[in-house]
Protein backbone atom coordinates (compact mmCIF):
# COMPACT_ATOMS: atom_id res chain seq x y z
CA UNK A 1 0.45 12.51 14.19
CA UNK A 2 0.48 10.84 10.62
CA UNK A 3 -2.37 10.87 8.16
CA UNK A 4 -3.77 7.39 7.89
CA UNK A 5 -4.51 7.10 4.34
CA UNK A 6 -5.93 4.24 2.34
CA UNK A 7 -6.51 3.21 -1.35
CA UNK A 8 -9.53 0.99 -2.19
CA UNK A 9 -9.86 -2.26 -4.33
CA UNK A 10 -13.45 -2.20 -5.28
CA UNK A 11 -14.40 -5.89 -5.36
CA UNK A 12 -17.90 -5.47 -7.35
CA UNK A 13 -16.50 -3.72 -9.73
CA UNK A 14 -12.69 -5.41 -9.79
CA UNK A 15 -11.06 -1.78 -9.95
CA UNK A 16 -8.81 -0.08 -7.99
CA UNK A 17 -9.61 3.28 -6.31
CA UNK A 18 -6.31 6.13 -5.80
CA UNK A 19 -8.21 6.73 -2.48
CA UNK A 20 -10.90 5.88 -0.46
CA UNK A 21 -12.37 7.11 3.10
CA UNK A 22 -14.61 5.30 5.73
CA UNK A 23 -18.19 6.87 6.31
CA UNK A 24 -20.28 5.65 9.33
CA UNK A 25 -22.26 3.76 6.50
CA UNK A 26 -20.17 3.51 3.63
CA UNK A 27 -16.41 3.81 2.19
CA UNK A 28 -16.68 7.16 -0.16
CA UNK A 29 -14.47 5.98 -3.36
CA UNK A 30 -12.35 8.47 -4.67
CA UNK A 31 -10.21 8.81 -8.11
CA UNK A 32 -6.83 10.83 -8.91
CA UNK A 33 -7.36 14.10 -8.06
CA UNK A 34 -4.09 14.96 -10.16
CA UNK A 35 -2.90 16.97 -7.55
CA UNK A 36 -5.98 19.72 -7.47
CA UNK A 37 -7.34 18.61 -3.99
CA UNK A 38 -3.72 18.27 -2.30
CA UNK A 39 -4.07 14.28 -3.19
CA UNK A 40 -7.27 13.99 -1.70
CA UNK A 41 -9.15 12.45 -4.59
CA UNK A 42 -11.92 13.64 -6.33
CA UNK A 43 -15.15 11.44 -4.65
CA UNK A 44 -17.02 9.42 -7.70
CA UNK A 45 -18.50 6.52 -5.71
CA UNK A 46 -19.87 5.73 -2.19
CA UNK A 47 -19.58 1.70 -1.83
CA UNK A 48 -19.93 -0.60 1.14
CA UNK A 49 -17.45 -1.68 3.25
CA UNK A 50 -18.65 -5.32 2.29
CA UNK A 51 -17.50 -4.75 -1.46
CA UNK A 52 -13.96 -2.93 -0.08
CA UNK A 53 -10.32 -3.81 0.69
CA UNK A 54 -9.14 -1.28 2.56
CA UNK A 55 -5.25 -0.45 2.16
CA UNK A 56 -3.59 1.28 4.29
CA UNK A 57 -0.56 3.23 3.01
CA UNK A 58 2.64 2.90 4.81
CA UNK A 59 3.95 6.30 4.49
CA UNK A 60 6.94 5.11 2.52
CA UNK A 61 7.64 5.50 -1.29
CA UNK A 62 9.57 3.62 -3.64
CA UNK A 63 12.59 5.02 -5.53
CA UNK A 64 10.06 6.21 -7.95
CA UNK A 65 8.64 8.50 -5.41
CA UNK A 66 5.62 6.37 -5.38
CA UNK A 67 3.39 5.52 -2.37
CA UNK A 68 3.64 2.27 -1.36
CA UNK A 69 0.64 0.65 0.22
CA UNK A 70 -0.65 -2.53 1.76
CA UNK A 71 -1.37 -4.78 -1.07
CA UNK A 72 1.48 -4.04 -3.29
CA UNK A 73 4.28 -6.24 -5.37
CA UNK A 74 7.86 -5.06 -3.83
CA UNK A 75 11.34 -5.46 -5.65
CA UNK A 76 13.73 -5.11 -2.44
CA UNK A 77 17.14 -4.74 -3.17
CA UNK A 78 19.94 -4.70 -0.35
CA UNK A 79 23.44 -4.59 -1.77
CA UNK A 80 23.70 -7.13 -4.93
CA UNK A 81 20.70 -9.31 -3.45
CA UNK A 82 17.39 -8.80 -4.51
CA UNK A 83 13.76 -9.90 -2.76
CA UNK A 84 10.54 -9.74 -4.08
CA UNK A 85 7.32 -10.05 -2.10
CA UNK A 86 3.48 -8.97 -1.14
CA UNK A 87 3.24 -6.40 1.43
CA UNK A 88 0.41 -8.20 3.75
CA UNK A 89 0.21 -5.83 6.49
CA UNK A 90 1.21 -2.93 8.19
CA UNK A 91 1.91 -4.21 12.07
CA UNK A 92 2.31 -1.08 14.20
CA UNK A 93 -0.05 1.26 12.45
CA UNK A 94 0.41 4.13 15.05
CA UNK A 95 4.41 3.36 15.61
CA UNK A 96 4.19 3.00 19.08
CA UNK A 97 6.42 0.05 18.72
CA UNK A 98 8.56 1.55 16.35
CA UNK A 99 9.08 -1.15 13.58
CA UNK A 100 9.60 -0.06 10.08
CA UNK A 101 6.28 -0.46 7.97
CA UNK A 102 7.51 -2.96 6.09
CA UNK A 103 8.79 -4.82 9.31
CA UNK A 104 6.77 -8.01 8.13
CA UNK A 105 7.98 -8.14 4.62
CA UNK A 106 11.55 -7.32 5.78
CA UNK A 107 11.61 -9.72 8.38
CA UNK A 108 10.49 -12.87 5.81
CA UNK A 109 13.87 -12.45 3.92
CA UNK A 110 16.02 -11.46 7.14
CA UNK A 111 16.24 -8.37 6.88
CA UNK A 112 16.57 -5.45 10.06
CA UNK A 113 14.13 -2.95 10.73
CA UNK A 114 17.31 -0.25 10.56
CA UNK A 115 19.25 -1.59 7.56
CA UNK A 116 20.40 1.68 5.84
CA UNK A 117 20.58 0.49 2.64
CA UNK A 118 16.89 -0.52 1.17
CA UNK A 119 15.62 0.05 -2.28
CA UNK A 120 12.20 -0.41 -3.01
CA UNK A 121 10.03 -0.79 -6.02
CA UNK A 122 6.80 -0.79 -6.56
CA UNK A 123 6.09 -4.15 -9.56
CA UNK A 124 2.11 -3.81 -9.26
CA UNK A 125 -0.33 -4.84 -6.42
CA UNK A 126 -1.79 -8.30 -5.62
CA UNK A 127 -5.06 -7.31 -6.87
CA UNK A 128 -4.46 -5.83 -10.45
CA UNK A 129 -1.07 -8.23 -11.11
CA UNK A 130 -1.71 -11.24 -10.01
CA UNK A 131 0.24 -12.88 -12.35
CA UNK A 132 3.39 -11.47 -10.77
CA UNK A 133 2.75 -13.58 -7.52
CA UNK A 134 3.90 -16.47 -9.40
CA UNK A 135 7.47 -15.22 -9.06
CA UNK A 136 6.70 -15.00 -5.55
């Protein structure tokens, strides 16, 4: 079974948190751990869930090896074509229907679950860069 993992934009304070974990009472808020807590996070802030947006990650990385995550700004390029969109949602969080976690994003420009041939890149996240949804 695959970690569930999320990243937290903190609305109060308009900042974005490398990780974040749900509490019975509270989302625990947690920065870059650099690597020291096997990319746990180091906790700095409990918050409530009213004041988060949860994002889950989507177990994939970019060609820069980074995570992407719900939220985010993608370059897609396929051959010479290139897309560029907001990943809105992961919709089969547990695979049991097996679509690609970017299935939604994919499918708005026409492209298959299995093409072979994907790059992705991470521009920024809808929160932090908004000014790249213009393009969009």
């Amino acid at each position: 079974m695959r970690e569930i993992k999320f990243k937290v934009w903190h609305r109060k304070e308009n900042k974005m948190y490398y990780r974040g974990y749900q509490k019975i009472s509270h989302v625990l808020l947690c920065r870059d751990d650099e690597g020291k807590a096997e990319g746990k996070g180091f906790p700095v802030l409990r918050a409530s869930y009213a004041d988060c947006d949860l994002l889950e990650s989507t177990g994939v990385e970019d060609k820069n090896h980074k995570e992407i995550f719900e939220g985010d700004i993608l370059r897609i390029k396929i051959g010479t074509k290139t897309f560029q969109g907001v990943l809105e949602g992961i919709p089969d969080m547990f695979r049991s229907r097996r679509l690609h976690p970017l299935h939604e994003l994919l499918e708005q420009f026409g492209i298959a679950d299995d093409e072979q041939n994907l790059e992705f890149e991470i521009l920024g996240n809808r929160y932090e860069n908004s000014e790249l949804l213009l393009n969009h």
